[in-house]
C-alpha atoms as a PDB file:
ATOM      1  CA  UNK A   1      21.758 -12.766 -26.531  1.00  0.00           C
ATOM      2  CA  UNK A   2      24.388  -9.814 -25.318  1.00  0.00           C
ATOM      3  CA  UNK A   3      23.756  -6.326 -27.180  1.00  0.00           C
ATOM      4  CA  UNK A   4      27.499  -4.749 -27.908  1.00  0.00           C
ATOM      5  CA  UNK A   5      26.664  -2.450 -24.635  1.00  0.00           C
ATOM      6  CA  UNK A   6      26.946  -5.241 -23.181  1.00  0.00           C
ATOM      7  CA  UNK A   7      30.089  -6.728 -24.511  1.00  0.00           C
ATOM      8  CA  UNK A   8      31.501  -3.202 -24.192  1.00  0.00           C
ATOM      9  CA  UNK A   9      30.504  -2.804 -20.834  1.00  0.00           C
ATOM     10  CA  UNK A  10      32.553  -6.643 -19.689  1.00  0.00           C
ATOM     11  CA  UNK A  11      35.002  -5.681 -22.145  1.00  0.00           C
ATOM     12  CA  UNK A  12      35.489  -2.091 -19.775  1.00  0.00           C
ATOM     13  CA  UNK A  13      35.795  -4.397 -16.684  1.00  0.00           C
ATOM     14  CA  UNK A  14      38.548  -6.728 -18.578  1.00  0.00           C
ATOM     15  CA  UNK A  15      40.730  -3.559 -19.313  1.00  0.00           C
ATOM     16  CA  UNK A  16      40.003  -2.333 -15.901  1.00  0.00           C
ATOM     17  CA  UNK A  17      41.391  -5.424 -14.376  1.00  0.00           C
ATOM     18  CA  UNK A  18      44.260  -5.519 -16.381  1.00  0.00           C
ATOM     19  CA  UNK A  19      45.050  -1.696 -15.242  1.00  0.00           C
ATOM     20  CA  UNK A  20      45.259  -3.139 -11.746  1.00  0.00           C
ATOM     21  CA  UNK A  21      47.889  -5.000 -12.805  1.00  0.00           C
ATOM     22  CA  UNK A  22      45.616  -8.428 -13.477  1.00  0.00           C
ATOM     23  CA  UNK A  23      47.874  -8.931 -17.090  1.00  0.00           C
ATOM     24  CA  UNK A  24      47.100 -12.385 -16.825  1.00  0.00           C
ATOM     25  CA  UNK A  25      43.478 -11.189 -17.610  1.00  0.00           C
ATOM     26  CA  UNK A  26      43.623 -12.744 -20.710  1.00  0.00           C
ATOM     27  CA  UNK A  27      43.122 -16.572 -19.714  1.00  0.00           C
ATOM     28  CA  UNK A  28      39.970 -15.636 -17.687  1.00  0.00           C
ATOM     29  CA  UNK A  29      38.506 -13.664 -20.879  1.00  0.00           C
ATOM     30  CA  UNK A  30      36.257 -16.570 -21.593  1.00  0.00           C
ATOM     31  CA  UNK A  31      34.722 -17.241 -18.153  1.00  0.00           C
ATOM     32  CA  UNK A  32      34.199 -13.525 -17.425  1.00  0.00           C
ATOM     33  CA  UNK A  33      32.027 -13.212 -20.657  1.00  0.00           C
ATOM     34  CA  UNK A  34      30.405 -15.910 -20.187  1.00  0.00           C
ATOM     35  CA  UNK A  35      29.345 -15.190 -16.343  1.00  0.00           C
ATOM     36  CA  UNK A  36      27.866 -11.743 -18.067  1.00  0.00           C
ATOM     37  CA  UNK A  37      26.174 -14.297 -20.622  1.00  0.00           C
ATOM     38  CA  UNK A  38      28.548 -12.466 -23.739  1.00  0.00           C
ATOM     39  CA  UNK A  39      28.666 -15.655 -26.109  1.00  0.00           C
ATOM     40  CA  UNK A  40      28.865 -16.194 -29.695  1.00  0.00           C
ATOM     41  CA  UNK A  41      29.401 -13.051 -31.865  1.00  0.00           C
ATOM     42  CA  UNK A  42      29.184 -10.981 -28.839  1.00  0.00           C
ATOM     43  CA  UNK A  43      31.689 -13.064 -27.511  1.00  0.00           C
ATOM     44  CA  UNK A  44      33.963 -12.730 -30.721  1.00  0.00           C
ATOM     45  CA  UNK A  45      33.452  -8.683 -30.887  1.00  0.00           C
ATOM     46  CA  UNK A  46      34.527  -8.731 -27.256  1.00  0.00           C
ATOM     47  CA  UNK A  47      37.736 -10.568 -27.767  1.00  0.00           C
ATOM     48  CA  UNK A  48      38.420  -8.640 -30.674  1.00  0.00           C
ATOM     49  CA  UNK A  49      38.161  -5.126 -28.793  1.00  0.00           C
ATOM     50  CA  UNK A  50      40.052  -6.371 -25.602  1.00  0.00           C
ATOM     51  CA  UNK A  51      42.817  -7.765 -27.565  1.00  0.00           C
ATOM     52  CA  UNK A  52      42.933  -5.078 -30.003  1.00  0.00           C
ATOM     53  CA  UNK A  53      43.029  -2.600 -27.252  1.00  0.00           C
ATOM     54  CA  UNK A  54      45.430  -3.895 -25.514  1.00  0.00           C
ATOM     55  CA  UNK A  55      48.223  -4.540 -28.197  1.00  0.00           C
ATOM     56  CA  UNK A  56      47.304  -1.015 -29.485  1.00  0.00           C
ATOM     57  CA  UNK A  57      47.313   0.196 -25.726  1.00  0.00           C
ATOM     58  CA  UNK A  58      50.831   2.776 -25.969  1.00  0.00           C
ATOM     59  CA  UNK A  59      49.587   4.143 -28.932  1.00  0.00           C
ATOM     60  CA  UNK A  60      46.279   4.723 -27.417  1.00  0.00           C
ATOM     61  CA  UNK A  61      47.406   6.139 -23.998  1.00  0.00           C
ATOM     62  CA  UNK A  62      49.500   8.575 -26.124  1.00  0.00           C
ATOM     63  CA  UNK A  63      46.557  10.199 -28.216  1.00  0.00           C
ATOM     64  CA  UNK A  64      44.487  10.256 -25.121  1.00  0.00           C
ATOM     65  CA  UNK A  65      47.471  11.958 -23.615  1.00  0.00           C
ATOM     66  CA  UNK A  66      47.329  14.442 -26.298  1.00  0.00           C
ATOM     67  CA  UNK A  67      44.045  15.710 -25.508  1.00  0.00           C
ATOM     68  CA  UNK A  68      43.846  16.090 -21.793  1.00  0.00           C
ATOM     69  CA  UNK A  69      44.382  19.689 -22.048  1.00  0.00           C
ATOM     70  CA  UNK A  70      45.201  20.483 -18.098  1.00  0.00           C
ATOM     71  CA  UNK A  71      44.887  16.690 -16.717  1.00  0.00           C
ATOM     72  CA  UNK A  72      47.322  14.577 -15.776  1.00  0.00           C
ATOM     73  CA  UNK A  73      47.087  11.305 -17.367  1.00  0.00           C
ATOM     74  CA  UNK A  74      47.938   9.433 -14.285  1.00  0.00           C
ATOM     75  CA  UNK A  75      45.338  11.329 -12.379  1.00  0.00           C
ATOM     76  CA  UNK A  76      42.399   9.774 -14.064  1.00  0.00           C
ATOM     77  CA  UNK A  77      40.421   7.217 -12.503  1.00  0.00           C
ATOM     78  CA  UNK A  78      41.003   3.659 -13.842  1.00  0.00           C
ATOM     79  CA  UNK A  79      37.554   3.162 -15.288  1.00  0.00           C
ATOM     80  CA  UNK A  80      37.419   6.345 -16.973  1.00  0.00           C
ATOM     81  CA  UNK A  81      40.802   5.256 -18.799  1.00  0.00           C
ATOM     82  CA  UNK A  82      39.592   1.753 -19.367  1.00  0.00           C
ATOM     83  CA  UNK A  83      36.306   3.295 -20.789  1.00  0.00           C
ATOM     84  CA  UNK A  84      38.785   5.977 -23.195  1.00  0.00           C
ATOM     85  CA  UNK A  85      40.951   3.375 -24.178  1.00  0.00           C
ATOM     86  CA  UNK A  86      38.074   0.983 -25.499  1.00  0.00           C
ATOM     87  CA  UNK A  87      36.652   4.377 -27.656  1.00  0.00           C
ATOM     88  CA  UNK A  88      39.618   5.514 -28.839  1.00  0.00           C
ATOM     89  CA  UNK A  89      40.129   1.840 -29.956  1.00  0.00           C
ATOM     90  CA  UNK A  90      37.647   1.802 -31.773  1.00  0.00           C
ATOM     91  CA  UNK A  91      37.754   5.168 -33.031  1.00  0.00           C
ATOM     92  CA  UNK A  92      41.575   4.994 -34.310  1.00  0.00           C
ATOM     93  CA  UNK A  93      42.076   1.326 -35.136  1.00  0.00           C
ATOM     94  CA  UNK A  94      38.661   0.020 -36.283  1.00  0.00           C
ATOM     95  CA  UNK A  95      37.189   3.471 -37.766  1.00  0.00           C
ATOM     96  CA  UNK A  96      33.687   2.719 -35.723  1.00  0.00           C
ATOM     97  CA  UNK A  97      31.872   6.520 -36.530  1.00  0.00           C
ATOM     98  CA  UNK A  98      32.609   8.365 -33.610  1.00  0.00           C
ATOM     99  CA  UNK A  99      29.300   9.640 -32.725  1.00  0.00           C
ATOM    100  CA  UNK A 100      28.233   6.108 -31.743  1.00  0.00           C
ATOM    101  CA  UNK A 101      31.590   5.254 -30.009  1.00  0.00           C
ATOM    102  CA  UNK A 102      31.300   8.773 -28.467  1.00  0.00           C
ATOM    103  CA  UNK A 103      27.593   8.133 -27.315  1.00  0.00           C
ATOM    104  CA  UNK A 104      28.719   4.430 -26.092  1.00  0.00           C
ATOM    105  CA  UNK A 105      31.379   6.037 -24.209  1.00  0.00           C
ATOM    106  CA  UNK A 106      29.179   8.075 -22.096  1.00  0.00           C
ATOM    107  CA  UNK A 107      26.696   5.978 -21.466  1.00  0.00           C
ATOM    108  CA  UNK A 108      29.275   3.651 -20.381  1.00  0.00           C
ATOM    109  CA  UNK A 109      30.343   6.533 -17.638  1.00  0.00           C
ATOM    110  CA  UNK A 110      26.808   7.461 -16.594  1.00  0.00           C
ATOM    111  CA  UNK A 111      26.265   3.332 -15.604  1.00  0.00           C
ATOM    112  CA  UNK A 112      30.459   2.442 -14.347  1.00  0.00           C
ATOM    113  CA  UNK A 113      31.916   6.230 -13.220  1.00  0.00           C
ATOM    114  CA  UNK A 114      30.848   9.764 -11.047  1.00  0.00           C
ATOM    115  CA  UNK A 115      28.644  12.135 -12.168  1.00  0.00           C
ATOM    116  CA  UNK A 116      31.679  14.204 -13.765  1.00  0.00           C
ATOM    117  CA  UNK A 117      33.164  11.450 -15.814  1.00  0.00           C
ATOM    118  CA  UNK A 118      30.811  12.000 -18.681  1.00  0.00           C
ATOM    119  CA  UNK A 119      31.454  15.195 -19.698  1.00  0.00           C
ATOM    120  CA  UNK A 120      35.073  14.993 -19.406  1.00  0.00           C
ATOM    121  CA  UNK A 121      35.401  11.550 -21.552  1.00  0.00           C
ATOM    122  CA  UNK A 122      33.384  13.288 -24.228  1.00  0.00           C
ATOM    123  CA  UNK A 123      35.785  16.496 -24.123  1.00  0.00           C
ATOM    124  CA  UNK A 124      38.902  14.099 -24.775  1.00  0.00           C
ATOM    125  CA  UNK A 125      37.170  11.756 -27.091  1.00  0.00           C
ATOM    126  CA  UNK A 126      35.337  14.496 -29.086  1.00  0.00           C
ATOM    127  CA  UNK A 127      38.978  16.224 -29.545  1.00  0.00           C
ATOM    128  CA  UNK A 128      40.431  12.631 -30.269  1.00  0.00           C
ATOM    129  CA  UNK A 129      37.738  12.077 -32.881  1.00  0.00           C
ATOM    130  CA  UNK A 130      37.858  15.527 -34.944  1.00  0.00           C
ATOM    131  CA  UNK A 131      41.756  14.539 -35.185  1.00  0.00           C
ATOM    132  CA  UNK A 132      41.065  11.546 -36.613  1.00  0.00           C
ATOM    133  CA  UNK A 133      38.849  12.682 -38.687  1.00  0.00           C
ATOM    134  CA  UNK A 134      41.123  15.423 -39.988  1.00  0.00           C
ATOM    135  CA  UNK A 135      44.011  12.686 -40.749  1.00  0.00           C
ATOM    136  CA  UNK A 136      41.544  10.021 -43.107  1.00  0.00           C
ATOM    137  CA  UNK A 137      43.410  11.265 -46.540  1.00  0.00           C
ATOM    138  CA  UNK A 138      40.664  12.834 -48.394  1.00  0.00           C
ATOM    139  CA  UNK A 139      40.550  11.892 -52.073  1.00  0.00           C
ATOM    140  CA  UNK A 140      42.878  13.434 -54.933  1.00  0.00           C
ATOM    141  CA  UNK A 141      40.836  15.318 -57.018  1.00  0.00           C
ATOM    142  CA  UNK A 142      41.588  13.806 -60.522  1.00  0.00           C
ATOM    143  CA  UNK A 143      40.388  16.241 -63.318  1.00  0.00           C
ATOM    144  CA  UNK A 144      37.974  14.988 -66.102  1.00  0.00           C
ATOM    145  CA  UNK A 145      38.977  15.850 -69.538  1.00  0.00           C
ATOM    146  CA  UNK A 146      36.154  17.199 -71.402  1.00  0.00           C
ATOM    147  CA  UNK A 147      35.081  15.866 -74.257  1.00  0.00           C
ATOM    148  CA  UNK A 148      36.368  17.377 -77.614  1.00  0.00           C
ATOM    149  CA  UNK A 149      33.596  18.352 -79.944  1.00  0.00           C
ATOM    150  CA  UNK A 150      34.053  16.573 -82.876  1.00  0.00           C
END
């Protein structure tokens, strides 16, 4: 059975090949996973983070965008974009703690990018994550009556 590296790592090649202009990606989803043996729940996870990324994908780009600090967003390689894109998913839409997305993400760039990919996708996702974290509403603080002596 697939570990979620796994699917995460076919689900980077799926958004890579629909960067490259493959948007027809979609109707080969099945046979790609199953070629890298990604079935059942593995399978289902995988569907739900290409999909999810991909109808999510402006909003995505833009909050990656946001961070960059002196990059140009069209400068970036492909897989290091299809490897942000998948974290920032998960790290915006699903709420997945960061620190394991984070971690995910750069051991996804140690095995699929160069040797400088790493520390740059954890720059941009580390800034992308404290953001997001800083926007969950915190509670209202509802004051307890005390009790009245009676």
């Amino acid at each position: 059975m697939a570990t979620r590296h796994q699917a995460r790592t076919a689900v980077v090649g799926l958004l890579y090949a629909y960067d490259l202009g493959n948007e027809n990606i979609s109707t080969f989803t099945d046979d790609i996973l199953e070629e890298d043996k990604i079935r059942n729940k593995q399978r289902e996870f995988s569907h739900a983070l290409f999909n999810g990324t991909i109808n999510n994908l402006a909003t995505i780009d833009a909050e990656i965008q946001k961070h960059l600090r002196s990059w140009d967003y069209k400068s970036i390689g492909k897989v290091e974009k299809s490897i942000m894109r998948l974290a920032a998913f998960e790290i915006m839409i699903e709420g997945t703690d960061k620190r394991i997305i984070i971690n995910e993400a750069i051991e996804l760039a140690k095995a699929l990018a160069d040797d400088k990919s790493p520390r740059f996708i954890n720059a941009v996702l580390d800034a992308l994550g404290k953001e997001e974290a800083a926007n969950i509403e915190k509670p209202e603080e509802v004051e307890v009556p005390k009790e009245k002596p009676e």
